[in-house]
C-alpha atoms as a PDB file:
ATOM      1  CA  UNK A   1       0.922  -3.693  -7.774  1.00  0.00           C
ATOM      2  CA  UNK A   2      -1.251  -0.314  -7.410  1.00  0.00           C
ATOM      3  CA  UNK A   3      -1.966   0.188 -10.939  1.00  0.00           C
ATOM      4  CA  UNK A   4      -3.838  -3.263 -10.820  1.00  0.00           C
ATOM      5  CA  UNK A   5      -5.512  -2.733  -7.536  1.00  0.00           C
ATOM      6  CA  UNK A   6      -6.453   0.923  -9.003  1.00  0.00           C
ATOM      7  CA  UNK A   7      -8.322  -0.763 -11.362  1.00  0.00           C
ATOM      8  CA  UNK A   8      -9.470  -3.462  -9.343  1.00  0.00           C
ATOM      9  CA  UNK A   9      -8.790  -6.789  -8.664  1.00  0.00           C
ATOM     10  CA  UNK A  10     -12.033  -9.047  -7.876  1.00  0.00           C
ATOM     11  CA  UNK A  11     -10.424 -11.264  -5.563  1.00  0.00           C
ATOM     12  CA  UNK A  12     -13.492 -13.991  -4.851  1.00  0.00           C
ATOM     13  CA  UNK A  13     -12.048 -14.711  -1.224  1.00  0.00           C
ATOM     14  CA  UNK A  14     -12.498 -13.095   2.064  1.00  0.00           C
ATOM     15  CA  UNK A  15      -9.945 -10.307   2.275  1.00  0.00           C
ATOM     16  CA  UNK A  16      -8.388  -8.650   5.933  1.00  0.00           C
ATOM     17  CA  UNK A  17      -6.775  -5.738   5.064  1.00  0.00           C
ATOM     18  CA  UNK A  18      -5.502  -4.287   8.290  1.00  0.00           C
ATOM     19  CA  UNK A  19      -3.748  -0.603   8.583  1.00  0.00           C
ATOM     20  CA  UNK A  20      -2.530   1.809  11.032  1.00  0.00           C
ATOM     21  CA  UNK A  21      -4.697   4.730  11.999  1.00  0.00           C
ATOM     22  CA  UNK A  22      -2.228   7.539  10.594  1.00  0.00           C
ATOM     23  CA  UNK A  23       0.131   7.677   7.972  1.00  0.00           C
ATOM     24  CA  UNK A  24       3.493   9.470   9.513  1.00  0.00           C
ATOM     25  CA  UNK A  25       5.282  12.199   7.810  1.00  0.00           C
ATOM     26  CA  UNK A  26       7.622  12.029   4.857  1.00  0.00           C
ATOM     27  CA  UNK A  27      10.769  12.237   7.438  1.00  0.00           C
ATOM     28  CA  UNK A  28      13.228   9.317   7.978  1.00  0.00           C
ATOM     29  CA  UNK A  29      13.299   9.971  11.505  1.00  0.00           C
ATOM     30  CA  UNK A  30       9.852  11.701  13.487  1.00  0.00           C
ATOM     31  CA  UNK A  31       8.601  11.820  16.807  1.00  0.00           C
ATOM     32  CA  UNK A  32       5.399   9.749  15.756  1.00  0.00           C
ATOM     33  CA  UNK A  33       7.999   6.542  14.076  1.00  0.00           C
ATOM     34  CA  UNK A  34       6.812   4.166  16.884  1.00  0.00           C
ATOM     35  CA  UNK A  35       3.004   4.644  16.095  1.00  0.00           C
ATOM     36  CA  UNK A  36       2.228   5.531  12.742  1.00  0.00           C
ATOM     37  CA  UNK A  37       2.863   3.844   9.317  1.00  0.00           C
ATOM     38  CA  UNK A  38       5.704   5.519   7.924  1.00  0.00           C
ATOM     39  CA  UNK A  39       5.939   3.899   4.473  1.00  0.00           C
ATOM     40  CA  UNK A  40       2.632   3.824   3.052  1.00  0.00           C
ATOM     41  CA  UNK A  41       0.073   6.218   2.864  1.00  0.00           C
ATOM     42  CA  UNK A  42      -3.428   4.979   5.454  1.00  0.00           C
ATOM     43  CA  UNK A  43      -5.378   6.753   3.026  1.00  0.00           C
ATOM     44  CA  UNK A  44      -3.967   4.753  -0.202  1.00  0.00           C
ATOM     45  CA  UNK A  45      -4.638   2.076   1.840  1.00  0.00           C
ATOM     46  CA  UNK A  46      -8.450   2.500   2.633  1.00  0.00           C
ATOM     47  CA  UNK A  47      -8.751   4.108  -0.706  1.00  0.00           C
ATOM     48  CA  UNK A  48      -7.839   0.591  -2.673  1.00  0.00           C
ATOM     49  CA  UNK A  49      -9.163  -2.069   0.162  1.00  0.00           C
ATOM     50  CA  UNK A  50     -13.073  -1.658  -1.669  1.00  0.00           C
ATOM     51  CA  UNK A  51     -10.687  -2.748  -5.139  1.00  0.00           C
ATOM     52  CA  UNK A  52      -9.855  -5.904  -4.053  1.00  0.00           C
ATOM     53  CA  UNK A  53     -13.203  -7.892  -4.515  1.00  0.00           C
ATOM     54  CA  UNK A  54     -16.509  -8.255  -3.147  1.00  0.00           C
ATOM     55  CA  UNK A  55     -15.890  -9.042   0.430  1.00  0.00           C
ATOM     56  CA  UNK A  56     -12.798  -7.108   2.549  1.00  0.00           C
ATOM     57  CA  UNK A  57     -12.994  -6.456   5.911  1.00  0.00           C
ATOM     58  CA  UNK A  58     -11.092  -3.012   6.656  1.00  0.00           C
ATOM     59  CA  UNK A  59      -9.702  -2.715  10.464  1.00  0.00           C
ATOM     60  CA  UNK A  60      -7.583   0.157  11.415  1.00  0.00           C
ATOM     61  CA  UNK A  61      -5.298  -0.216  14.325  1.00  0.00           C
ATOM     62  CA  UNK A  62      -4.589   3.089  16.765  1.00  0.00           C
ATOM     63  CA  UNK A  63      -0.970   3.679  17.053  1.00  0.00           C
ATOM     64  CA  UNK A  64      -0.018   0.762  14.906  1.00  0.00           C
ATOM     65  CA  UNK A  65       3.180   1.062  12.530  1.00  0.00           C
ATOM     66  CA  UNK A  66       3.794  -0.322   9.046  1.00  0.00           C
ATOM     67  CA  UNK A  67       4.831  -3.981  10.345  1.00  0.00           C
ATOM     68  CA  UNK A  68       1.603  -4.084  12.582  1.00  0.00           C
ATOM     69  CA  UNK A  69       2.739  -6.851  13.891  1.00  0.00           C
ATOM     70  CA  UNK A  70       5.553  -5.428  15.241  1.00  0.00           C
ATOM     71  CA  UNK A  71       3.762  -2.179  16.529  1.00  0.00           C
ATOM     72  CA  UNK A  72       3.785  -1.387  20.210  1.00  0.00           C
ATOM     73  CA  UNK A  73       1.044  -2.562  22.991  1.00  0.00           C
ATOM     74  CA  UNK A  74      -1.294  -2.042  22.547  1.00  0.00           C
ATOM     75  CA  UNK A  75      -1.732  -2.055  18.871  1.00  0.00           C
ATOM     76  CA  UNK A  76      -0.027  -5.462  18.651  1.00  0.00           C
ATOM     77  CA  UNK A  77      -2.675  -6.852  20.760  1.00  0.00           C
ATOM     78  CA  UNK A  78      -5.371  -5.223  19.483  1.00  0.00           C
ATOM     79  CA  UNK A  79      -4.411  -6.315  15.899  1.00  0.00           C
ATOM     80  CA  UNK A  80      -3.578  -9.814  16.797  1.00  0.00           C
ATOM     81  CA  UNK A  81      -7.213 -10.063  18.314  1.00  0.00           C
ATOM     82  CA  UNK A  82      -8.532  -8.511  15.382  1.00  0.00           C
ATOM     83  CA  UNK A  83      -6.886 -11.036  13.143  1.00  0.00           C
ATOM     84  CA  UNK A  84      -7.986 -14.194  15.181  1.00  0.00           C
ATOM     85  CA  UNK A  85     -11.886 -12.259  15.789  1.00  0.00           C
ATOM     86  CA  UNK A  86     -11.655 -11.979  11.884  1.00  0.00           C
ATOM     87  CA  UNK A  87     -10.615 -15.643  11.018  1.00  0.00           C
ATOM     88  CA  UNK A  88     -12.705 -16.977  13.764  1.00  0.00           C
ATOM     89  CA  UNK A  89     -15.822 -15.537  11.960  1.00  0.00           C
ATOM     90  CA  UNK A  90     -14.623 -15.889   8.606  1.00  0.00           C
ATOM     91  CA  UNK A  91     -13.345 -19.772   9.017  1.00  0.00           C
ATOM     92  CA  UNK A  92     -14.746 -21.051  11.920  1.00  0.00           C
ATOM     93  CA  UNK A  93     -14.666 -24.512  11.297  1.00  0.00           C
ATOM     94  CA  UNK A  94     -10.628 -24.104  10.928  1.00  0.00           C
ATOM     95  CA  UNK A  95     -10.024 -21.279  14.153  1.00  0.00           C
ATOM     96  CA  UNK A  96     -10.953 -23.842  16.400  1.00  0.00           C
END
């Protein structure tokens, strides 16, 4: 897990890694739940992406929560469209 991407892990694919734009506090229950990521650290996250291999993409979603997917509009939008702009340009042959 994070000891291996610590020391890196040369993954010789494209890579997405997509994360929310602010890590919430270490509370169970905050005022900021609905748009931060409240279970990992954003800067662990953007710290290790460059670990993965040669070639990862970093987007950051504003007011995005752990499950980005599930965050609120916008940030589900704007991550969805990320993740199609990403595989679009990435795969184009198969986005189509």
């Amino acid at each position: 897990g994070h000891r291996a991407i610590a020391a890196g892990l040369a993954i010789d694919v494209p890579v997405l890694v997509c994360a929310a734009t602010a890590s919430g506090p270490a509370e169970r229950w905050h005022d900021a739940l609905d748009s931060t990521d409240s279970v990992l650290s954003v800067e662990h996250i953007l710290a290790g992406a460059p670990r993965l291999g040669p070639d990862v993409t970093v987007v950051q979603v504003a007011g995005g929560v752990h499950d980005l997917v599930l965050s609120p509009e916008p940030a589900r939008t704007a991550f969805l469209d990320a993740v199609h702009s990403w595989l679009t340009e990435r795969l184009p042959e198969r986005a189509a």
